[in-house]
PDB file of N, CA and C in Angstrom:
ATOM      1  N   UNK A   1     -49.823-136.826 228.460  1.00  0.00           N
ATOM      2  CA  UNK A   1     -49.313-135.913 227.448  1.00  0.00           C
ATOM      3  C   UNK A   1     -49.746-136.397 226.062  1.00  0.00           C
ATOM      4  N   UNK A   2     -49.698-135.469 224.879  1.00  0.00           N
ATOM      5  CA  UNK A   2     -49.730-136.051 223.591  1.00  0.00           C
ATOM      6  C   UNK A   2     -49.354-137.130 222.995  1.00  0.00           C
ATOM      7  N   UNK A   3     -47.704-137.123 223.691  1.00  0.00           N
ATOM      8  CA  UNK A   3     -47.082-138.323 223.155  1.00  0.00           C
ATOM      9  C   UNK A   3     -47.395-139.345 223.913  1.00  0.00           C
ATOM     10  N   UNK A   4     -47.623-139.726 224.784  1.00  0.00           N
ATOM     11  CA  UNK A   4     -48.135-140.793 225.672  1.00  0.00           C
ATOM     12  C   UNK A   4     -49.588-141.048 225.231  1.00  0.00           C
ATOM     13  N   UNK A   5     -50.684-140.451 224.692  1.00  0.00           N
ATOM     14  CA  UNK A   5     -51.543-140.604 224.015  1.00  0.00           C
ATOM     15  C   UNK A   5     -51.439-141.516 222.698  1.00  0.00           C
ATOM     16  N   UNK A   6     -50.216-140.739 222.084  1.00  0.00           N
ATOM     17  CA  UNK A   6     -49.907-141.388 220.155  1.00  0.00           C
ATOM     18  C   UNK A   6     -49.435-142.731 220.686  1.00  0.00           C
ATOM     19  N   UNK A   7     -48.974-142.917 221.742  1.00  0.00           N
ATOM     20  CA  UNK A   7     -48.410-144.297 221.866  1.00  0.00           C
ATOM     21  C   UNK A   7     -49.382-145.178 222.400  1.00  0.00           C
ATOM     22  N   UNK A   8     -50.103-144.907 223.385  1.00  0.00           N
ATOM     23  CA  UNK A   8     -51.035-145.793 223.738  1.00  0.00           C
ATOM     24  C   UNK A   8     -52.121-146.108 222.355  1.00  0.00           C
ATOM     25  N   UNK A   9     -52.340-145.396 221.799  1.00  0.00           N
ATOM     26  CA  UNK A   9     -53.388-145.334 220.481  1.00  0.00           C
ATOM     27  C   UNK A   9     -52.679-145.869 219.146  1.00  0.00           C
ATOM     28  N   UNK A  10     -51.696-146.065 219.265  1.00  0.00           N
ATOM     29  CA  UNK A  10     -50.319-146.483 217.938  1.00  0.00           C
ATOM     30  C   UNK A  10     -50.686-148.424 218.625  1.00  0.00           C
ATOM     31  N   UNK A  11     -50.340-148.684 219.754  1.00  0.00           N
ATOM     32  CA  UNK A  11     -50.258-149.836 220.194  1.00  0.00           C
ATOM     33  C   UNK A  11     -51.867-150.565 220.315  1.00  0.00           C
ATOM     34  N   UNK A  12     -52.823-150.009 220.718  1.00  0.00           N
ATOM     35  CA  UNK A  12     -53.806-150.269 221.137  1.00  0.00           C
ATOM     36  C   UNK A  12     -54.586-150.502 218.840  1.00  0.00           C
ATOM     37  N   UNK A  13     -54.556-149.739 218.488  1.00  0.00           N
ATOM     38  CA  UNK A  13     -54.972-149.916 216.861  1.00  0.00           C
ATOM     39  C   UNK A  13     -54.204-150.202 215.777  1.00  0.00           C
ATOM     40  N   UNK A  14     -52.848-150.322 216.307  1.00  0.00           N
ATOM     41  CA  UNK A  14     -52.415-150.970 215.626  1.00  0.00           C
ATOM     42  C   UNK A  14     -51.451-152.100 215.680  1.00  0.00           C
ATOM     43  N   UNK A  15     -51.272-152.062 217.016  1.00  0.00           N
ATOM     44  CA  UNK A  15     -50.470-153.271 217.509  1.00  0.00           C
ATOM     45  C   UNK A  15     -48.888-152.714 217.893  1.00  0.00           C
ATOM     46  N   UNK A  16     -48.836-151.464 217.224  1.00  0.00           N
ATOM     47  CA  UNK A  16     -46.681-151.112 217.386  1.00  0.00           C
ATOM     48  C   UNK A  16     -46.679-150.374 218.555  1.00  0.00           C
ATOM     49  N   UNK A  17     -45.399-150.472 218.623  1.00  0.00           N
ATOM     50  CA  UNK A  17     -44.997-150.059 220.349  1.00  0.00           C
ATOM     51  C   UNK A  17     -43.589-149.122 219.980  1.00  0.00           C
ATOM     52  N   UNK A  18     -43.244-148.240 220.840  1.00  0.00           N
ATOM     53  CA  UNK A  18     -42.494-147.294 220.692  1.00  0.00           C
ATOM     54  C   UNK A  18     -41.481-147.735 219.461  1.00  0.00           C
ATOM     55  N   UNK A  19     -40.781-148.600 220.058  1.00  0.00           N
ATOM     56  CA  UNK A  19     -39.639-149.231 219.455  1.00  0.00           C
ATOM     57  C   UNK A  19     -39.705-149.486 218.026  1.00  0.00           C
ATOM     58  N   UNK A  20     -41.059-149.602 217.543  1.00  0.00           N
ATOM     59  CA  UNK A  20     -41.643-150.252 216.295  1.00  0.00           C
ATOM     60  C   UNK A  20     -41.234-148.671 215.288  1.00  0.00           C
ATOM     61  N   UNK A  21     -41.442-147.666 215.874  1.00  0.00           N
ATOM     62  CA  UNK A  21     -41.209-146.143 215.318  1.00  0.00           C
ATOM     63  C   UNK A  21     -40.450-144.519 215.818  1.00  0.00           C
ATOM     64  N   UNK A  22     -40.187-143.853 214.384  1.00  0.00           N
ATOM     65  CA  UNK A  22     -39.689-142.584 215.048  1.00  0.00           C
ATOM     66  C   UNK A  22     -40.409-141.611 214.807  1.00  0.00           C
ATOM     67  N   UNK A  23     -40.096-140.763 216.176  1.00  0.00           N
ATOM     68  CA  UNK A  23     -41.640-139.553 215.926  1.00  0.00           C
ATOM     69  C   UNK A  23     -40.489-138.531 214.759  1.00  0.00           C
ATOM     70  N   UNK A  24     -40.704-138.135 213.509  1.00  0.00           N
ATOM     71  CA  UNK A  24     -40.156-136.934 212.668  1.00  0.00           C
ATOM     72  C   UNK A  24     -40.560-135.382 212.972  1.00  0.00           C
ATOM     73  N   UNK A  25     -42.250-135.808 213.666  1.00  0.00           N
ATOM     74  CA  UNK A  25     -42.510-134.246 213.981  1.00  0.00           C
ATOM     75  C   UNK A  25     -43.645-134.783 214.603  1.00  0.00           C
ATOM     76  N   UNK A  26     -44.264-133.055 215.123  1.00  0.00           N
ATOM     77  CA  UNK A  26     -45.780-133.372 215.200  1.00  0.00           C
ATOM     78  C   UNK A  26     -46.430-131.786 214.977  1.00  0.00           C
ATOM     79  N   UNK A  27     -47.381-131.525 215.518  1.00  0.00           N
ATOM     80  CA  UNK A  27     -47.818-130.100 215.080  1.00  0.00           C
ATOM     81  C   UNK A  27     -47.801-128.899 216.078  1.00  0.00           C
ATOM     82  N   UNK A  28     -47.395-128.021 215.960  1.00  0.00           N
ATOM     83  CA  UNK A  28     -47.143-126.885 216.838  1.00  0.00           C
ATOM     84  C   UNK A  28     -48.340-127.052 218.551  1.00  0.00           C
ATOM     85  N   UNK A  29     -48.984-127.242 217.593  1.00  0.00           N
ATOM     86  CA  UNK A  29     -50.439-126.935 219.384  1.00  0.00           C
ATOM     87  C   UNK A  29     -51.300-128.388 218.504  1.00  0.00           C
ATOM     88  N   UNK A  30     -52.837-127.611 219.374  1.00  0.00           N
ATOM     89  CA  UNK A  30     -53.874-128.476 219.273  1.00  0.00           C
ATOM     90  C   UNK A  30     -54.435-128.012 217.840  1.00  0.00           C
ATOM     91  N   UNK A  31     -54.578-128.937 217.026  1.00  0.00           N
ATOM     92  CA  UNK A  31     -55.512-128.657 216.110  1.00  0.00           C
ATOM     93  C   UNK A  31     -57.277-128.940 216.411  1.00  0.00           C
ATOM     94  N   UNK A  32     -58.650-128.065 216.505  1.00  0.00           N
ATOM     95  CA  UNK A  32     -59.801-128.769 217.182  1.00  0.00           C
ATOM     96  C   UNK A  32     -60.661-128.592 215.683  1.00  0.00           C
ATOM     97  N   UNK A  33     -61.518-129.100 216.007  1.00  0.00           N
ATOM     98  CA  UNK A  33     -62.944-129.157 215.138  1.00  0.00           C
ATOM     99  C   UNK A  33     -64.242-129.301 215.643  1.00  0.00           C
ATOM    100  N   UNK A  34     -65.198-129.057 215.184  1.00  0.00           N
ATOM    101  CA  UNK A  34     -66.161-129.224 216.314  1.00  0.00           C
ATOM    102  C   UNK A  34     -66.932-130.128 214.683  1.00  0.00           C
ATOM    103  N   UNK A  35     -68.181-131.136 214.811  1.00  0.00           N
ATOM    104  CA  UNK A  35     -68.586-132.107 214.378  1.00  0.00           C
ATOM    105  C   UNK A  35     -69.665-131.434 213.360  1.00  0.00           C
ATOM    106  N   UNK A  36     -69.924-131.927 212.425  1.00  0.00           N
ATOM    107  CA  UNK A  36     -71.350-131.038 211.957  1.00  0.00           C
ATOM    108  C   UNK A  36     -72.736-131.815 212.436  1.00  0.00           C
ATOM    109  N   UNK A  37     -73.705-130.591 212.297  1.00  0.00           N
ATOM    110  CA  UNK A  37     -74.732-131.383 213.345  1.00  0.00           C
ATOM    111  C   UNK A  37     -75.277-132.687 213.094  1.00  0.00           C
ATOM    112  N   UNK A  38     -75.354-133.236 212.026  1.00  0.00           N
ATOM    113  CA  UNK A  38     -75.751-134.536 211.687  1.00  0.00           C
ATOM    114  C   UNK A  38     -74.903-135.569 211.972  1.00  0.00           C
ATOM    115  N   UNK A  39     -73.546-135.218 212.578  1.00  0.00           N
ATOM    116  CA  UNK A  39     -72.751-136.259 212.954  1.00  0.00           C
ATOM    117  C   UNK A  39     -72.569-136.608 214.489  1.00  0.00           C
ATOM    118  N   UNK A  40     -73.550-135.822 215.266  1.00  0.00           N
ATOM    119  CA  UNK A  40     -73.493-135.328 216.731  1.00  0.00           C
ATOM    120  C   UNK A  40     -74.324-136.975 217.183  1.00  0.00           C
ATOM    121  N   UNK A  41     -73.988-137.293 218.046  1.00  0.00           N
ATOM    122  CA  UNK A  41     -74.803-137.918 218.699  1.00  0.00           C
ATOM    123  C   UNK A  41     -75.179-137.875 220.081  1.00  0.00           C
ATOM    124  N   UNK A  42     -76.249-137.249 219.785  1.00  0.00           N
ATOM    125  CA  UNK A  42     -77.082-136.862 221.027  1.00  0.00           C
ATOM    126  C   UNK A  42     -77.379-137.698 222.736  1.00  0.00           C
ATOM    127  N   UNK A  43     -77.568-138.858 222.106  1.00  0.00           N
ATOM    128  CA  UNK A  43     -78.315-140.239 222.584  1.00  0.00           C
ATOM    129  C   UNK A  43     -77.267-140.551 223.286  1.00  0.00           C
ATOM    130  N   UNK A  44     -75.956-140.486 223.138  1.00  0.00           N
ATOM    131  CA  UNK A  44     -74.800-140.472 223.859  1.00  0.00           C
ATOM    132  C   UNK A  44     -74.006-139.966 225.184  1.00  0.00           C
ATOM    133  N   UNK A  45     -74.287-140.109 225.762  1.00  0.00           N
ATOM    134  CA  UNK A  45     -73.239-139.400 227.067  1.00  0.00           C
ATOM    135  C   UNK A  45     -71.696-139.975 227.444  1.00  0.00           C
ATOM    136  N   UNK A  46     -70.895-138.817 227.429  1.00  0.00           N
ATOM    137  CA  UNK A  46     -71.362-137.784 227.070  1.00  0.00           C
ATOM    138  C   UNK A  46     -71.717-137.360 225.692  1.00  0.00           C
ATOM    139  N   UNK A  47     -72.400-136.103 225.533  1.00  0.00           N
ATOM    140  CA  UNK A  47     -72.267-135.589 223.613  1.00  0.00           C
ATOM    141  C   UNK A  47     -70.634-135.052 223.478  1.00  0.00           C
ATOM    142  N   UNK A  48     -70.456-135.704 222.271  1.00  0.00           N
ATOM    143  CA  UNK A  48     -69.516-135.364 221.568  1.00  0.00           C
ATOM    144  C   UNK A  48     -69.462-134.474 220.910  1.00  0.00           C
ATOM    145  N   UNK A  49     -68.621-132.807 220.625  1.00  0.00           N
ATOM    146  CA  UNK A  49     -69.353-131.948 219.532  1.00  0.00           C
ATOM    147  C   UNK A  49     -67.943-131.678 218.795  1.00  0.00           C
ATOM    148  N   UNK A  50     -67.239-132.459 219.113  1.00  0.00           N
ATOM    149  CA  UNK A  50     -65.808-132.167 218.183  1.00  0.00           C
ATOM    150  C   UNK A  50     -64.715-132.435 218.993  1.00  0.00           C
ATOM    151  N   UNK A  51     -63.915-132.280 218.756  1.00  0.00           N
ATOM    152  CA  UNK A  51     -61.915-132.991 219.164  1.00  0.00           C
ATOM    153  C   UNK A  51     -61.237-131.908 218.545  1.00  0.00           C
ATOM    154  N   UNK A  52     -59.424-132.034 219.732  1.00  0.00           N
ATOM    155  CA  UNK A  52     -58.871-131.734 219.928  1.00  0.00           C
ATOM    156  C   UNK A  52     -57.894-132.736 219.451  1.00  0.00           C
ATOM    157  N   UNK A  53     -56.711-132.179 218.419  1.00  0.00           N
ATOM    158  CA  UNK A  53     -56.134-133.385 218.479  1.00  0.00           C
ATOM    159  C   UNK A  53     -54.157-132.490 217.995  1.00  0.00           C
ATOM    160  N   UNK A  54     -53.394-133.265 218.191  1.00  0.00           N
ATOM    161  CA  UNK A  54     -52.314-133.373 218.256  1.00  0.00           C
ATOM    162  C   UNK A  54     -51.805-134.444 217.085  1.00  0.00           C
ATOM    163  N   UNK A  55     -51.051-133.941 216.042  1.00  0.00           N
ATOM    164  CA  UNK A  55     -51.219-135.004 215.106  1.00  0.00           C
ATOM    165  C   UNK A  55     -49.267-135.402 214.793  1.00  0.00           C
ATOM    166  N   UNK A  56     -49.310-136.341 214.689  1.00  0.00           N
ATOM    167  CA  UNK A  56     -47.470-136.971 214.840  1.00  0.00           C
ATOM    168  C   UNK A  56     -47.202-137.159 213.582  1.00  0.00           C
ATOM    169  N   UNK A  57     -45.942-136.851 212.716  1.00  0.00           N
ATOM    170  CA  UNK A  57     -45.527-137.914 211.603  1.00  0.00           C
ATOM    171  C   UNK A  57     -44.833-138.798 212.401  1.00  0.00           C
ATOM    172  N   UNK A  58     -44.922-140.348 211.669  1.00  0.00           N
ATOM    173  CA  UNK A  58     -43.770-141.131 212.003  1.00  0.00           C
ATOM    174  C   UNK A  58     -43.191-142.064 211.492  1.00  0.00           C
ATOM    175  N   UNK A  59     -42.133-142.279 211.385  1.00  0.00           N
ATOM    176  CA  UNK A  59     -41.310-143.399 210.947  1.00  0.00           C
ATOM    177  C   UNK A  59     -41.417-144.910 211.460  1.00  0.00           C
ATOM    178  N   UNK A  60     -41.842-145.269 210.227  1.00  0.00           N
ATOM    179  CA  UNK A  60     -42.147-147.123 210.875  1.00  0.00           C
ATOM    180  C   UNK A  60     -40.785-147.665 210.706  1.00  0.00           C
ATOM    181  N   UNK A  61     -40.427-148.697 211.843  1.00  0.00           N
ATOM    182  CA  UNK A  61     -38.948-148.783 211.711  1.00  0.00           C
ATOM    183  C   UNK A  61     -38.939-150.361 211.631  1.00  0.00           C
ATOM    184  N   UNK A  62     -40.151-151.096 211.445  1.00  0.00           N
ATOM    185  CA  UNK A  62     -40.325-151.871 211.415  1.00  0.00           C
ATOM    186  C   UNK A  62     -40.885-153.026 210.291  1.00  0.00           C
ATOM    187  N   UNK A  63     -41.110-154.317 210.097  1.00  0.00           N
ATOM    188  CA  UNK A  63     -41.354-154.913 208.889  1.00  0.00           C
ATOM    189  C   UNK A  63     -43.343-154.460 209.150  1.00  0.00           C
ATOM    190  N   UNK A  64     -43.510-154.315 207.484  1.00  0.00           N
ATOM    191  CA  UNK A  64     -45.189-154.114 207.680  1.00  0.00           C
ATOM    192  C   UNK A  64     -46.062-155.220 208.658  1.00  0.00           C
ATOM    193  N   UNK A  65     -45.696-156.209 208.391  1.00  0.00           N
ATOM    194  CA  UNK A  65     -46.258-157.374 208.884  1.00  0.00           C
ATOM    195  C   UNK A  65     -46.495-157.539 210.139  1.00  0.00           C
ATOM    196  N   UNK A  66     -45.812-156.377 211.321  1.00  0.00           N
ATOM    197  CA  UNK A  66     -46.077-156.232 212.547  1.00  0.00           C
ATOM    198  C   UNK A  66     -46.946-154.991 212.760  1.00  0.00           C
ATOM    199  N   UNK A  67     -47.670-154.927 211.982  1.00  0.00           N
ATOM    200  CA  UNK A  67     -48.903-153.962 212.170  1.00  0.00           C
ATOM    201  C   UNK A  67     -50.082-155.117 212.291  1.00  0.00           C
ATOM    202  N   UNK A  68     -51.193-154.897 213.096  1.00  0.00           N
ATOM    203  CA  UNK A  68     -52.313-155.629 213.919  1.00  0.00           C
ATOM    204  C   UNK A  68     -53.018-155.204 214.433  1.00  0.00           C
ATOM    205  N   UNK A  69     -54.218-155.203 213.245  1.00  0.00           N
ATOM    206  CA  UNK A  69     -55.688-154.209 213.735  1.00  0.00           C
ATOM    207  C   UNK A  69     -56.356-155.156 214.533  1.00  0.00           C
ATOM    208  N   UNK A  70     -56.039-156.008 215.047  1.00  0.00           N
ATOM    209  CA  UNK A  70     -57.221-156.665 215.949  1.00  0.00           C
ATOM    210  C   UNK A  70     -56.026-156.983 217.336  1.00  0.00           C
ATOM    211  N   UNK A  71     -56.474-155.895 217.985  1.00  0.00           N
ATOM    212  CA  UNK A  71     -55.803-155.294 219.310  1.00  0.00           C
ATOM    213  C   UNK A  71     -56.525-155.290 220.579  1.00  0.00           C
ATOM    214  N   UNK A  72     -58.332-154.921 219.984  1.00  0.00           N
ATOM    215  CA  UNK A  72     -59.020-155.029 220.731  1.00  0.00           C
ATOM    216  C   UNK A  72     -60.130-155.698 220.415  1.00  0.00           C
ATOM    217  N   UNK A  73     -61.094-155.462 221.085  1.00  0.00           N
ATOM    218  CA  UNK A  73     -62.538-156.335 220.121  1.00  0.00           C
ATOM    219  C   UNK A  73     -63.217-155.470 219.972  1.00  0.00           C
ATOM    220  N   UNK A  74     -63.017-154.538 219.627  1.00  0.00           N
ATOM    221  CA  UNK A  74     -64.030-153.948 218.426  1.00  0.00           C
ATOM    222  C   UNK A  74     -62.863-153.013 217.810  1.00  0.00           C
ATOM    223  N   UNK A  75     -62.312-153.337 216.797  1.00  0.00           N
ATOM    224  CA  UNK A  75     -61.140-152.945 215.983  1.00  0.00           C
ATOM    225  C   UNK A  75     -61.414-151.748 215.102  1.00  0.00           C
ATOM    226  N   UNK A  76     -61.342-150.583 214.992  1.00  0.00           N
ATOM    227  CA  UNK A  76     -61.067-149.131 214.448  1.00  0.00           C
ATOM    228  C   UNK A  76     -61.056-149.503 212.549  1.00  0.00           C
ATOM    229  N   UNK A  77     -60.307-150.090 212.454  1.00  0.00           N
ATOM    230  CA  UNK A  77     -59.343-150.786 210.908  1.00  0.00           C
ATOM    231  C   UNK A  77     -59.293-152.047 210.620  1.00  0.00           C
ATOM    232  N   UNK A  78     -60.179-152.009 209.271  1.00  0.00           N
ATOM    233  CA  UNK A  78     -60.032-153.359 208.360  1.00  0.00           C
ATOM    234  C   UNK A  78     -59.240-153.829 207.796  1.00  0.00           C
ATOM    235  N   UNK A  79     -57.914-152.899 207.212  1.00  0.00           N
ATOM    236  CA  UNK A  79     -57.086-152.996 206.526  1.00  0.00           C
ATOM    237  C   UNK A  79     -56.459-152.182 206.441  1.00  0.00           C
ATOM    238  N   UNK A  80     -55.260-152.031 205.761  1.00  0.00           N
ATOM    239  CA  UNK A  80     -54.680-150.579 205.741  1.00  0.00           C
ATOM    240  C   UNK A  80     -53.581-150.783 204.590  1.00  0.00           C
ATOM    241  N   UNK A  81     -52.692-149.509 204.080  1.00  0.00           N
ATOM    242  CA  UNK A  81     -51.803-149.725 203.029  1.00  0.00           C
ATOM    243  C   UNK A  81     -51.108-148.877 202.916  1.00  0.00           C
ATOM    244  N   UNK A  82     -49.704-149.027 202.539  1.00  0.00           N
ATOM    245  CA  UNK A  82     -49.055-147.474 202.515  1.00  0.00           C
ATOM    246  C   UNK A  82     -49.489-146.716 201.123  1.00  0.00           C
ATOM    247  N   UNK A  83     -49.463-146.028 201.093  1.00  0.00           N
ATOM    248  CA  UNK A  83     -49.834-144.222 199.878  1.00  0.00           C
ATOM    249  C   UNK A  83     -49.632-143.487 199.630  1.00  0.00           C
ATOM    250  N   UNK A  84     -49.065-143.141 198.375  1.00  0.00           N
ATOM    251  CA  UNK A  84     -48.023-142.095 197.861  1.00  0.00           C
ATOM    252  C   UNK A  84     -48.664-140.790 198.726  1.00  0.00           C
ATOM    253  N   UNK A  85     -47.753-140.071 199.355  1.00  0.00           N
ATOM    254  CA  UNK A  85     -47.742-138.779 200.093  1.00  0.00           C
ATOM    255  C   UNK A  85     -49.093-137.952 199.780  1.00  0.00           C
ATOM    256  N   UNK A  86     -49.363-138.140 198.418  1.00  0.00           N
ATOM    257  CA  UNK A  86     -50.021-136.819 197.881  1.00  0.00           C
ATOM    258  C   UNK A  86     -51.936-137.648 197.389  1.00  0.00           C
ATOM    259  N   UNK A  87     -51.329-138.749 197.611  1.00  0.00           N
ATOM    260  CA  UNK A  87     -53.175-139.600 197.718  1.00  0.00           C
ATOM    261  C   UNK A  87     -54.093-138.941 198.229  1.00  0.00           C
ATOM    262  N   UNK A  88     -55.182-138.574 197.383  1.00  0.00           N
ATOM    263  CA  UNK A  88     -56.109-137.899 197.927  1.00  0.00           C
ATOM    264  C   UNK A  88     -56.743-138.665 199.268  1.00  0.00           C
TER     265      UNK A  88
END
């Protein structure tokens, strides 16, 4: 499911686990996009031509300091920071 997705992908990039947060919402359906052609990679199997995605707000219920981009070995995030709502 979606939410079993946000959690495996919450834990896996950033290190938090359910407990660490609260879901406030998420978005009615699937939001998709498809890629523009210069971002396609061909050479790839499979090709990728865009995503489907399901997007969560959530409440960190936890101290920052238990966030941990190196989860896996090849890590998504260098750093990260919280940002006023309206940050471009």
């Amino acid at each position: 499911t979606p939410d079993e997705a946000m959690y495996r992908e919450l834990s896996e990039e950033v290190g938090l686990q359910r407990e660490h947060v609260e879901v406030i919402g998420a978005t009615r359906g699937w939001l998709r996009y498809r890629l523009p052609r210069q971002y396609i990679r061909r050479a790839s199997r499979p090709v990728c031509i865009g995503q489907k995605q399901v997007w969560f707000l959530l409440r960190m219920l936890c101290p920052d300091k238990t966030v941990s981009l190196d989860q896996c070995d090849q890590p998504e995030f260098d750093r990260w920071c919280w940002v006023d709502y309206w940050h471009p």
